[in-house]
PDB file of N, CA and C in Angstrom:
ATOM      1  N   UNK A   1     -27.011 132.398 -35.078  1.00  0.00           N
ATOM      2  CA  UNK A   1     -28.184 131.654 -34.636  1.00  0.00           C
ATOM      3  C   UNK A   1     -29.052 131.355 -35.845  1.00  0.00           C
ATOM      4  N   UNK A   2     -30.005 130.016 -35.283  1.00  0.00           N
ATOM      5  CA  UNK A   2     -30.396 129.638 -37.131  1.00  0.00           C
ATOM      6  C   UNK A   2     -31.326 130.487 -37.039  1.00  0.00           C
ATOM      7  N   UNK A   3     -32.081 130.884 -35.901  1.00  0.00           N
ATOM      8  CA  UNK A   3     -33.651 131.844 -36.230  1.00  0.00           C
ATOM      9  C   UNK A   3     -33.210 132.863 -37.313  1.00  0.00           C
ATOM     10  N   UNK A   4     -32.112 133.612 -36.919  1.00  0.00           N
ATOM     11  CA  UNK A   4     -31.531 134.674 -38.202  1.00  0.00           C
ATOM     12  C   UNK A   4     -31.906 134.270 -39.387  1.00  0.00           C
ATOM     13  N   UNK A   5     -32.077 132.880 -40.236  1.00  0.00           N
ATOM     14  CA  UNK A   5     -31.974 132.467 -41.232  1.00  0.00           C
ATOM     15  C   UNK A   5     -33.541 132.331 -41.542  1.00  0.00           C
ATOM     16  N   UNK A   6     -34.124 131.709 -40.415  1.00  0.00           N
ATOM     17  CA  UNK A   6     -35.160 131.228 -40.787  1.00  0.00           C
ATOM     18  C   UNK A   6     -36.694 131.710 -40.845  1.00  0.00           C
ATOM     19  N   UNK A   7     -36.474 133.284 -40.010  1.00  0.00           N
ATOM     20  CA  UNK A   7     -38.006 134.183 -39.645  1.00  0.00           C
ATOM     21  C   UNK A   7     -37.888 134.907 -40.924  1.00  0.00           C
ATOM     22  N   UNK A   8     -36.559 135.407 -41.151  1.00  0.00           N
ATOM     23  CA  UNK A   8     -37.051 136.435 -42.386  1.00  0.00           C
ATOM     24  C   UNK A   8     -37.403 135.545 -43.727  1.00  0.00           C
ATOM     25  N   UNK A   9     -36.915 134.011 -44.360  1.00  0.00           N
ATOM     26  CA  UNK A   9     -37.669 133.332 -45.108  1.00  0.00           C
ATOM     27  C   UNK A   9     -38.889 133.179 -45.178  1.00  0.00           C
ATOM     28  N   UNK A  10     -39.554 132.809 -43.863  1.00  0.00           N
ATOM     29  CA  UNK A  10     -40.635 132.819 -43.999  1.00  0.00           C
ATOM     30  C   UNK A  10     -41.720 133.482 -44.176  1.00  0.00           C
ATOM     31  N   UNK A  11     -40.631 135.085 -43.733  1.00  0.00           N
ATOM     32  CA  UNK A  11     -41.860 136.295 -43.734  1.00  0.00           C
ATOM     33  C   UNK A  11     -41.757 136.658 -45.732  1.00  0.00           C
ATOM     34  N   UNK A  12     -40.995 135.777 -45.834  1.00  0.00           N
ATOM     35  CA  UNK A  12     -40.860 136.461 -47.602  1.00  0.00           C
ATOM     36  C   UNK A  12     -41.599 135.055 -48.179  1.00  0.00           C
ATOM     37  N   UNK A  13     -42.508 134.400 -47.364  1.00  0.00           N
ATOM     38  CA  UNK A  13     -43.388 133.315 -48.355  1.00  0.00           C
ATOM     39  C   UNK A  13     -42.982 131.956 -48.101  1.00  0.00           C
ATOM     40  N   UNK A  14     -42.061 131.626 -47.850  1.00  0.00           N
ATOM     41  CA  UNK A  14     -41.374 129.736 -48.076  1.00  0.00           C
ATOM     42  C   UNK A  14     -42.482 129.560 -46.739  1.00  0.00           C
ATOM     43  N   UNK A  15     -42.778 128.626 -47.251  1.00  0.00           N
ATOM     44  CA  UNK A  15     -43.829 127.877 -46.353  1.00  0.00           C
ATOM     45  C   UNK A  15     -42.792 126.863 -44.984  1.00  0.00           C
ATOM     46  N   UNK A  16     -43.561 127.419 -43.745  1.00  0.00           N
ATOM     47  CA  UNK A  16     -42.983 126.201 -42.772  1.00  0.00           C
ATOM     48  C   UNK A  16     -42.444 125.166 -43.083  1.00  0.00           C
ATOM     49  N   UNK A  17     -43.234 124.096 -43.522  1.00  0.00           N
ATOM     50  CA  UNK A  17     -42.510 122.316 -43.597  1.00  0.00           C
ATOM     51  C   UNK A  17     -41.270 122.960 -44.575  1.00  0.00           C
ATOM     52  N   UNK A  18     -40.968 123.301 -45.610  1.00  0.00           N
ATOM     53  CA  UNK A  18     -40.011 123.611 -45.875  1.00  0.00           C
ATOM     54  C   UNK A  18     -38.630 124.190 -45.156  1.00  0.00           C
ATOM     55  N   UNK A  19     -38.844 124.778 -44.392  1.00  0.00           N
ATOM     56  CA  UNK A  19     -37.860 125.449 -43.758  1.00  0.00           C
ATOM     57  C   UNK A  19     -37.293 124.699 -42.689  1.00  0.00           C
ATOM     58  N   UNK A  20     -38.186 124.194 -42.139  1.00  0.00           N
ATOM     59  CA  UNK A  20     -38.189 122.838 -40.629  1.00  0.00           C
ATOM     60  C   UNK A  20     -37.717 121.834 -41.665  1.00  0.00           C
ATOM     61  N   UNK A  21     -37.328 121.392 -43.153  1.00  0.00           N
ATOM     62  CA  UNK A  21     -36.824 120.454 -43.638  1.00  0.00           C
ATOM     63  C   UNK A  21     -35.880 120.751 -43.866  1.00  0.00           C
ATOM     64  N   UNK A  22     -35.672 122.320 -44.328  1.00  0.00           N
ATOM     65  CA  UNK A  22     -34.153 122.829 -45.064  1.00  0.00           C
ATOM     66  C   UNK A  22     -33.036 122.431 -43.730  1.00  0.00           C
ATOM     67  N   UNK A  23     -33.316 122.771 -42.700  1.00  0.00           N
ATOM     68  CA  UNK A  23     -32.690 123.173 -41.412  1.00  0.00           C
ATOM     69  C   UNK A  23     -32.780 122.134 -40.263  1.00  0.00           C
ATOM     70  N   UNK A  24     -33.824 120.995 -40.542  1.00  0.00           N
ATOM     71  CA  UNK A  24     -33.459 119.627 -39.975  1.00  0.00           C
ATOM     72  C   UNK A  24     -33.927 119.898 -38.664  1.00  0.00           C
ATOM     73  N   UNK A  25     -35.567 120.775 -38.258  1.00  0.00           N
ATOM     74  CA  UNK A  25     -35.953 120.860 -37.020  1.00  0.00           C
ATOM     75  C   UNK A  25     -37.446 120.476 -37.153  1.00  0.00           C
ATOM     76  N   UNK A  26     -37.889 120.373 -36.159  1.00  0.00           N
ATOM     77  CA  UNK A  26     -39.067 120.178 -35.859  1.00  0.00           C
ATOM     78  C   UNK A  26     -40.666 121.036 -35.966  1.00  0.00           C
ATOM     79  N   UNK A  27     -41.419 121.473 -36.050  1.00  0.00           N
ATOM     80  CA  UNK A  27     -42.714 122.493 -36.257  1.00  0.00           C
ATOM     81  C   UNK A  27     -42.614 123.131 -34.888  1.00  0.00           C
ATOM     82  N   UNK A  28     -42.938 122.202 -33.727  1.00  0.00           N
ATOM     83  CA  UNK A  28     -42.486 122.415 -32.824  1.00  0.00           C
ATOM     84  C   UNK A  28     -41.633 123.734 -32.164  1.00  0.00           C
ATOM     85  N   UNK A  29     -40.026 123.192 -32.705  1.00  0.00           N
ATOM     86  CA  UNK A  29     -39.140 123.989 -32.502  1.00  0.00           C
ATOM     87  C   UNK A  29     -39.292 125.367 -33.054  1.00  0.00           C
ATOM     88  N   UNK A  30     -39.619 125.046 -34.352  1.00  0.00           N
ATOM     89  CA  UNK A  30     -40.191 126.868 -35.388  1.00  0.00           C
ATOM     90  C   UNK A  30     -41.243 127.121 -34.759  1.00  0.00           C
ATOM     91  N   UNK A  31     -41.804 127.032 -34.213  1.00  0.00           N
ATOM     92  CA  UNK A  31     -43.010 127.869 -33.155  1.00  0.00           C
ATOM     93  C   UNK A  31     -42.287 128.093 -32.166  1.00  0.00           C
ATOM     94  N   UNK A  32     -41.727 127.269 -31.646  1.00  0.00           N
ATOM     95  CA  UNK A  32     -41.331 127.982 -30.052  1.00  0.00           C
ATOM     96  C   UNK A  32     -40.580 128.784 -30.252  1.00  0.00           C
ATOM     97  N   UNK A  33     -39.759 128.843 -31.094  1.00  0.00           N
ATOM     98  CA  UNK A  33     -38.770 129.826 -31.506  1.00  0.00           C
ATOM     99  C   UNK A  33     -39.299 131.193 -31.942  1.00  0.00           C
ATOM    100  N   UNK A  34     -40.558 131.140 -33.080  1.00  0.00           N
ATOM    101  CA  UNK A  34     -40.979 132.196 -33.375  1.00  0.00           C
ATOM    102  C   UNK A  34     -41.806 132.571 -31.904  1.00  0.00           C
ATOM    103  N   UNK A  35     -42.135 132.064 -31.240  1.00  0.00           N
ATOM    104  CA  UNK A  35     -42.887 132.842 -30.125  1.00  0.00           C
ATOM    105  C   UNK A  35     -41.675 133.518 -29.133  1.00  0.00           C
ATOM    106  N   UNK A  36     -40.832 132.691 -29.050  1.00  0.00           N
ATOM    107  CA  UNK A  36     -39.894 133.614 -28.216  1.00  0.00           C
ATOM    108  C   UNK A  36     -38.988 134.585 -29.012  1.00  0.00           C
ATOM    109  N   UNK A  37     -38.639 134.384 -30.232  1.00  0.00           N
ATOM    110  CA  UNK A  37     -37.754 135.284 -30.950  1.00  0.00           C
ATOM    111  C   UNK A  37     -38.738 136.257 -32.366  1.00  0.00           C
ATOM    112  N   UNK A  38     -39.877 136.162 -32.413  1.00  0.00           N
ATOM    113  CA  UNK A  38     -40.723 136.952 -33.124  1.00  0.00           C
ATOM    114  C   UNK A  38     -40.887 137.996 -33.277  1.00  0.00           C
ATOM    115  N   UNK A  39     -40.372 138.814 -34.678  1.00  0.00           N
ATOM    116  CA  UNK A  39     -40.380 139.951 -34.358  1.00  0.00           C
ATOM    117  C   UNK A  39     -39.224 140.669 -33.797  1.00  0.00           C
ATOM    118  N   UNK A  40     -38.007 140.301 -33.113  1.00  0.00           N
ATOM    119  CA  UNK A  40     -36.589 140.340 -32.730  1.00  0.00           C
ATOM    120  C   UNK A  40     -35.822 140.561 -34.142  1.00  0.00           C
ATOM    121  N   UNK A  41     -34.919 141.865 -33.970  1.00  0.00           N
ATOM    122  CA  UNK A  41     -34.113 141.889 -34.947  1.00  0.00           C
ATOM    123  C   UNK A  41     -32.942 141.313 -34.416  1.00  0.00           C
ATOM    124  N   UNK A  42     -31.497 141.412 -35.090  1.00  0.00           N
ATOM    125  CA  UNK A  42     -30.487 141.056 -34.859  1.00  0.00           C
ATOM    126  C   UNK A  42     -29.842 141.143 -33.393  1.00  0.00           C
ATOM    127  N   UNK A  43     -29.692 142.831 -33.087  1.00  0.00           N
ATOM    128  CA  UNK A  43     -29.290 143.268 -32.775  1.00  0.00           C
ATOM    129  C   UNK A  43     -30.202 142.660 -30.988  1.00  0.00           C
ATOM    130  N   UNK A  44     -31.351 142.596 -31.027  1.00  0.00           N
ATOM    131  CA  UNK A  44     -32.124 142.727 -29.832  1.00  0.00           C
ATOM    132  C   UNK A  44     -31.862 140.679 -29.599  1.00  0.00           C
ATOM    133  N   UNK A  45     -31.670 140.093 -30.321  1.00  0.00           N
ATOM    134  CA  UNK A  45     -31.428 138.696 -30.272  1.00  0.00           C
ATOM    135  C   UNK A  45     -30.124 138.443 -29.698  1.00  0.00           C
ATOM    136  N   UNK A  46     -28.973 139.520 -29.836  1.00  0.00           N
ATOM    137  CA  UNK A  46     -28.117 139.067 -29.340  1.00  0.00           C
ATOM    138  C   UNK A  46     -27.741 139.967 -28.159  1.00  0.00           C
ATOM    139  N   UNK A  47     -28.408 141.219 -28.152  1.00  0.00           N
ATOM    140  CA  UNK A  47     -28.534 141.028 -26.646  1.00  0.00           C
ATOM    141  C   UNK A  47     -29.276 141.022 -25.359  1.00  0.00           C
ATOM    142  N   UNK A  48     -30.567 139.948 -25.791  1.00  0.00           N
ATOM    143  CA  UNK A  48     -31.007 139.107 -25.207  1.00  0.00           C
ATOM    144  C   UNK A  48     -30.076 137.578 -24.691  1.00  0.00           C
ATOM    145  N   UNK A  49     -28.998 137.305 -26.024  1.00  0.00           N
ATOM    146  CA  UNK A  49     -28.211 136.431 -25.257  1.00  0.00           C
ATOM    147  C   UNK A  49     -27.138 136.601 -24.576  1.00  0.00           C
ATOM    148  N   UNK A  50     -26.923 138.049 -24.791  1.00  0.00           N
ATOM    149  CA  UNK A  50     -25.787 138.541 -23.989  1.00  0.00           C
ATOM    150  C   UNK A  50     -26.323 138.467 -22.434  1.00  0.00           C
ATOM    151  N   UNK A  51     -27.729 139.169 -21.990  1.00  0.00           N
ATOM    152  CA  UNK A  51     -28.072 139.321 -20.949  1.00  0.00           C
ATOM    153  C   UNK A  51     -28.156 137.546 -20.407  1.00  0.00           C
ATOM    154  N   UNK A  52     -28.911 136.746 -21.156  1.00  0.00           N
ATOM    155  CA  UNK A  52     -28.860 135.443 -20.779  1.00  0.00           C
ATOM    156  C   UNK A  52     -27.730 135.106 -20.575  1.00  0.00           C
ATOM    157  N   UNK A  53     -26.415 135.239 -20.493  1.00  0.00           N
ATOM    158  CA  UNK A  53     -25.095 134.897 -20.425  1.00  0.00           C
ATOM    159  C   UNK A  53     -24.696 135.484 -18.817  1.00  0.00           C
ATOM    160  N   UNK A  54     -24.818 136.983 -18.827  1.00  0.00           N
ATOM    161  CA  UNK A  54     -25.067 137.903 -17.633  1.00  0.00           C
ATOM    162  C   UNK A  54     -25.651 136.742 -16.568  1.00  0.00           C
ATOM    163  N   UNK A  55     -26.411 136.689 -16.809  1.00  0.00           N
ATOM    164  CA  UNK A  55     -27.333 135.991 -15.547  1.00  0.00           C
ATOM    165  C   UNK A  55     -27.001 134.413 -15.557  1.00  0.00           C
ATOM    166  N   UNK A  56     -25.894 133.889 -16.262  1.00  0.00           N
ATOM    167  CA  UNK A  56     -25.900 132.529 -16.019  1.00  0.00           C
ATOM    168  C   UNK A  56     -24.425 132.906 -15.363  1.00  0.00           C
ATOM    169  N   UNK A  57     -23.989 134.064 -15.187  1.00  0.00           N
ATOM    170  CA  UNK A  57     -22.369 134.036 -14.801  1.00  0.00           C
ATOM    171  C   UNK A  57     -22.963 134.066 -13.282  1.00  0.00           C
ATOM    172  N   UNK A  58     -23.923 135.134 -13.185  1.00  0.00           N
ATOM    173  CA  UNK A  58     -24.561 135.620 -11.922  1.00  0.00           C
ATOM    174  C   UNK A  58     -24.734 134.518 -10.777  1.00  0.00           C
ATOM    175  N   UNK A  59     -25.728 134.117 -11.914  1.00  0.00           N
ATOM    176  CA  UNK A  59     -26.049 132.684 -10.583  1.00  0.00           C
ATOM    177  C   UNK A  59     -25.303 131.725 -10.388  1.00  0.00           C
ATOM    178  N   UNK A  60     -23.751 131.612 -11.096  1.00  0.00           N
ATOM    179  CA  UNK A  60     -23.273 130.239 -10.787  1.00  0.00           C
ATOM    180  C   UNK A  60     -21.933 131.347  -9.608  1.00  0.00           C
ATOM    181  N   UNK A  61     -21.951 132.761  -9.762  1.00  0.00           N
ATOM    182  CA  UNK A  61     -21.321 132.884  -8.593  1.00  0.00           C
ATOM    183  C   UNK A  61     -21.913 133.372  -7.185  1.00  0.00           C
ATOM    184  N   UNK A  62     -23.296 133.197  -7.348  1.00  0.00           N
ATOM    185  CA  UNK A  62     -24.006 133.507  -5.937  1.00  0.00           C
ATOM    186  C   UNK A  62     -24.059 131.568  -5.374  1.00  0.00           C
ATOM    187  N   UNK A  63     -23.949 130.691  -6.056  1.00  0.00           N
ATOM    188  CA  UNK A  63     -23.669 129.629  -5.947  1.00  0.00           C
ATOM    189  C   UNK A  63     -22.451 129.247  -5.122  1.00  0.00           C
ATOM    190  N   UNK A  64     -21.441 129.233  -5.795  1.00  0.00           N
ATOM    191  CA  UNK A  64     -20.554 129.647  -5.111  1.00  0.00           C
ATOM    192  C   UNK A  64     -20.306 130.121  -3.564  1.00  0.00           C
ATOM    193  N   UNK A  65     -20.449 131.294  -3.104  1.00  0.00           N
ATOM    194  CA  UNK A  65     -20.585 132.325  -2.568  1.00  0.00           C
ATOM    195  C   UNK A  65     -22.053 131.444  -1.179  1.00  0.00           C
ATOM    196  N   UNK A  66     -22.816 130.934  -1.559  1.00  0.00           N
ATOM    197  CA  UNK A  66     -23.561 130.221  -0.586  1.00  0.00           C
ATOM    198  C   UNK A  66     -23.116 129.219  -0.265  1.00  0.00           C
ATOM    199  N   UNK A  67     -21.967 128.381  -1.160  1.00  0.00           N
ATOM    200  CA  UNK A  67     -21.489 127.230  -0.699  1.00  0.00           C
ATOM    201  C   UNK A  67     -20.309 127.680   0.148  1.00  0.00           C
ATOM    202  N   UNK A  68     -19.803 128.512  -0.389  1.00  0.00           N
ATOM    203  CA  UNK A  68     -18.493 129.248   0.532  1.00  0.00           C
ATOM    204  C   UNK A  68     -19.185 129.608   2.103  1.00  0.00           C
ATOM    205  N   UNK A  69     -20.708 130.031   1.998  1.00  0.00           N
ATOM    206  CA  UNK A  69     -20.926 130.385   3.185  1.00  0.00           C
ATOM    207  C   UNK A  69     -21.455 129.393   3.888  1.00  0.00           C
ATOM    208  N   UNK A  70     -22.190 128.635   3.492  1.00  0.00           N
ATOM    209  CA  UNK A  70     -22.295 127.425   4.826  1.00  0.00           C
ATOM    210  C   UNK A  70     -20.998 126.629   4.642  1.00  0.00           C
ATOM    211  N   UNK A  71     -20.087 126.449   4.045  1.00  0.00           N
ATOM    212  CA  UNK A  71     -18.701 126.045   4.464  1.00  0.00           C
ATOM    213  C   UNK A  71     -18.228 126.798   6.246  1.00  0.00           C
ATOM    214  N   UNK A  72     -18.279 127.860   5.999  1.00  0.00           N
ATOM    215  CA  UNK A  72     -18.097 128.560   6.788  1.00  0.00           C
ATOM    216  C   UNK A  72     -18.567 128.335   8.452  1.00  0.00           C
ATOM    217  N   UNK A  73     -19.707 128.550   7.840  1.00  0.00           N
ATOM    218  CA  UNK A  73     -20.816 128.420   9.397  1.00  0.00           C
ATOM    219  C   UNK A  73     -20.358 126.724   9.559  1.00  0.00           C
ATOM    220  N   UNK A  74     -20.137 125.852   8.936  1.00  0.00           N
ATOM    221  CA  UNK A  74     -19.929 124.773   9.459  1.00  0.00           C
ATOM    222  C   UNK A  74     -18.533 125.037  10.513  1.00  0.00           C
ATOM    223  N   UNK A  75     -17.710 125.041   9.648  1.00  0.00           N
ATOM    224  CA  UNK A  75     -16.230 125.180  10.493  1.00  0.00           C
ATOM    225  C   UNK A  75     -16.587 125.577  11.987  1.00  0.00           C
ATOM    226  N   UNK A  76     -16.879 127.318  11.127  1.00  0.00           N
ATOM    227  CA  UNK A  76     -16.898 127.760  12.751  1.00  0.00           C
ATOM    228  C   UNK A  76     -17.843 127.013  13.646  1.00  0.00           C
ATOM    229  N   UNK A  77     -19.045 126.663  13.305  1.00  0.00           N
ATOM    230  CA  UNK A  77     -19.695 125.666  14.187  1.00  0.00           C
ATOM    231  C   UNK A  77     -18.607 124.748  14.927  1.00  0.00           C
ATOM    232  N   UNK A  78     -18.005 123.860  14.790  1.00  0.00           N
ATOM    233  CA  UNK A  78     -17.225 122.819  14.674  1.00  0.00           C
ATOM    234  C   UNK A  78     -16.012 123.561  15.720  1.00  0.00           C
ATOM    235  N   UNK A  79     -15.705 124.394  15.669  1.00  0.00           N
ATOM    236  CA  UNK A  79     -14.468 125.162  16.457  1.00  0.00           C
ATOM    237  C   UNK A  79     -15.076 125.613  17.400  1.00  0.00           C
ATOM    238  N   UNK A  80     -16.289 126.610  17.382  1.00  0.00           N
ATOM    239  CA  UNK A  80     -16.131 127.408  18.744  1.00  0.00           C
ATOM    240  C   UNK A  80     -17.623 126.704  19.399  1.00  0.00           C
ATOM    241  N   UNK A  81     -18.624 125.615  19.032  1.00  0.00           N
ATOM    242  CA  UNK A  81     -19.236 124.790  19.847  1.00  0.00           C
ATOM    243  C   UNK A  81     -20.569 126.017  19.331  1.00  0.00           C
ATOM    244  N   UNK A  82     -21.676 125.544  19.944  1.00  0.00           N
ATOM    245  CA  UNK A  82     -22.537 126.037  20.099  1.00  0.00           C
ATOM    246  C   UNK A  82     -22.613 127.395  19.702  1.00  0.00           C
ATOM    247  N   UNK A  83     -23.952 127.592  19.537  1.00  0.00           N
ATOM    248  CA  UNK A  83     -24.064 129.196  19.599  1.00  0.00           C
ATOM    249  C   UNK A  83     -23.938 130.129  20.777  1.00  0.00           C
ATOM    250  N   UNK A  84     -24.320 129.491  21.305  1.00  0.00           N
ATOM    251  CA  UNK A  84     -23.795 130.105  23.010  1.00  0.00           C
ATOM    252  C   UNK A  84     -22.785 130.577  23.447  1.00  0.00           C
ATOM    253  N   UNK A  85     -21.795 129.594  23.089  1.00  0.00           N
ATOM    254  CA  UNK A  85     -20.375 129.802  22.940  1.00  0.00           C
ATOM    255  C   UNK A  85     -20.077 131.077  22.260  1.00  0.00           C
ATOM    256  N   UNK A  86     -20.534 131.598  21.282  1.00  0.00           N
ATOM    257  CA  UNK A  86     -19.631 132.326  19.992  1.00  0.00           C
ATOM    258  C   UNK A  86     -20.420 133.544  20.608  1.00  0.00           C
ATOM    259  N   UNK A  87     -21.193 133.656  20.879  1.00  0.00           N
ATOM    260  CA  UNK A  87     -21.977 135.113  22.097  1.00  0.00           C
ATOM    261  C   UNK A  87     -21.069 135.836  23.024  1.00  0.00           C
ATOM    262  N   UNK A  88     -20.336 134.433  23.738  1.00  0.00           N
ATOM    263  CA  UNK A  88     -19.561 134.843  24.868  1.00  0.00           C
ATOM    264  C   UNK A  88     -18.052 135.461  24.094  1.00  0.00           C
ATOM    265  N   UNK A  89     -17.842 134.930  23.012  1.00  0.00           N
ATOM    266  CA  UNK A  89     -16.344 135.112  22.351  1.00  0.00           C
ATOM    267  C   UNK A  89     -16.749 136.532  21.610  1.00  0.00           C
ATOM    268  N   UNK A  90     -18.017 136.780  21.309  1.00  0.00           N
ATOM    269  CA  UNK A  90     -18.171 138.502  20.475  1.00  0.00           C
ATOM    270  C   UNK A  90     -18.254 138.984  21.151  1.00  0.00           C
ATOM    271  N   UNK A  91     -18.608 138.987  22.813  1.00  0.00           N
ATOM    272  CA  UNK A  91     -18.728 140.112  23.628  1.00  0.00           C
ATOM    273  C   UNK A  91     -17.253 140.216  24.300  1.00  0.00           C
ATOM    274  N   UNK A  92     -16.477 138.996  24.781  1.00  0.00           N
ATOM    275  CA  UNK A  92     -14.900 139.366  24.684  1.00  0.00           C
ATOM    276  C   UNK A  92     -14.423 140.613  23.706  1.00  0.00           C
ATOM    277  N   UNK A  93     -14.630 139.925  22.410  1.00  0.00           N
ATOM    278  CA  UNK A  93     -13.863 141.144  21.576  1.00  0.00           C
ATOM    279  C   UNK A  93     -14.257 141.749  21.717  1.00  0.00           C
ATOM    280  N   UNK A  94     -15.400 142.617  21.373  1.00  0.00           N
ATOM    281  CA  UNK A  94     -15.665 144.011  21.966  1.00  0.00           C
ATOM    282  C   UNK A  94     -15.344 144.783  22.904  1.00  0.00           C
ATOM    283  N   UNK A  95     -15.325 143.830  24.391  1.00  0.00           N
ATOM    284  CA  UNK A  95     -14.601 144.412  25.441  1.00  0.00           C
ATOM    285  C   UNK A  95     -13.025 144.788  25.201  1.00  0.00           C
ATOM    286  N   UNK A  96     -12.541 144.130  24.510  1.00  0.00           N
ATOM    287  CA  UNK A  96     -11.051 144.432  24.031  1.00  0.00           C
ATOM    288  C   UNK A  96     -11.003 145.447  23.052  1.00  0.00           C
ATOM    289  N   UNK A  97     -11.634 145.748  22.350  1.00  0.00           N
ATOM    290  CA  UNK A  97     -12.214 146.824  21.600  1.00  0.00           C
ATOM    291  C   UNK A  97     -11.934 147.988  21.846  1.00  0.00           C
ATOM    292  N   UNK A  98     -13.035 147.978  23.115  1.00  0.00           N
ATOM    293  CA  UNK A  98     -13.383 149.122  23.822  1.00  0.00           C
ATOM    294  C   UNK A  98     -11.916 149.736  24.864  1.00  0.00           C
ATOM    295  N   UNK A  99     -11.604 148.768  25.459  1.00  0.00           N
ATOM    296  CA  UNK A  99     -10.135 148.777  25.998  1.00  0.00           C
ATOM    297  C   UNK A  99      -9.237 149.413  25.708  1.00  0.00           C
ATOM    298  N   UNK A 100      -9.347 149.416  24.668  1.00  0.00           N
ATOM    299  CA  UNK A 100      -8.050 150.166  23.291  1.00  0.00           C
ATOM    300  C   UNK A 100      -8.690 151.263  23.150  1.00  0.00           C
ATOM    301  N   UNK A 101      -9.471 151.642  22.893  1.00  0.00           N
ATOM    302  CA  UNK A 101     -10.068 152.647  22.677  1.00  0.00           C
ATOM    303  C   UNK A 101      -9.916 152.735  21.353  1.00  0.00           C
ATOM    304  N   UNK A 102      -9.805 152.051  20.605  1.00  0.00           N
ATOM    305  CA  UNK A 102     -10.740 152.048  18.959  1.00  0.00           C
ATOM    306  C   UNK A 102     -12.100 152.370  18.452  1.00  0.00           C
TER     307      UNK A 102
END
């Protein structure tokens, strides 16, 4: 990552516009950067992006997983009719359930 390169220069003197020229970014960008990565050593930078990685796996499989589930509720919507319907078909099974003695 370029911050690696570019917080400890500056803490040893090279003035901003320099560094935002060496590295082809904006003032902008070297502030936002030093406000979010300030003070961050190596070690805590990368796993801060490790955890940011964590949580982008996270949410694209709870994504998933909600699309899988109203997939679902549609179908079965679509097959057994109403909700009314699917009341009368869980209390069947149960009675068959119970029948067996399971």
């Amino acid at each position: 990552m370029i911050q690696w390169i570019i917080f400890p220069k500056n803490e040893s003197g090279v003035p901003v516009a320099d560094l935002c020229r060496e590295h082809g970014i904006s003032y902008a960008t070297y502030y936002n950067w030093r406000s979010k990565y300030g003070g961050m050593d190596a070690s805590l930078m990368s796993e801060m992006k490790a955890m940011a990685e964590e949580n982008r796996h996270l949410k694209k499989m709870y994504a998933e997983m909600a699309m899988q589930n109203e997939l679902l509720k549609d179908v079965l919507g679509k097959m057994y009719g109403p909700p009314r319907y699917c009341k009368v078909l869980v209390d069947d099974a149960s009675a068959c359930v119970n029948v067996s003695g399971l």
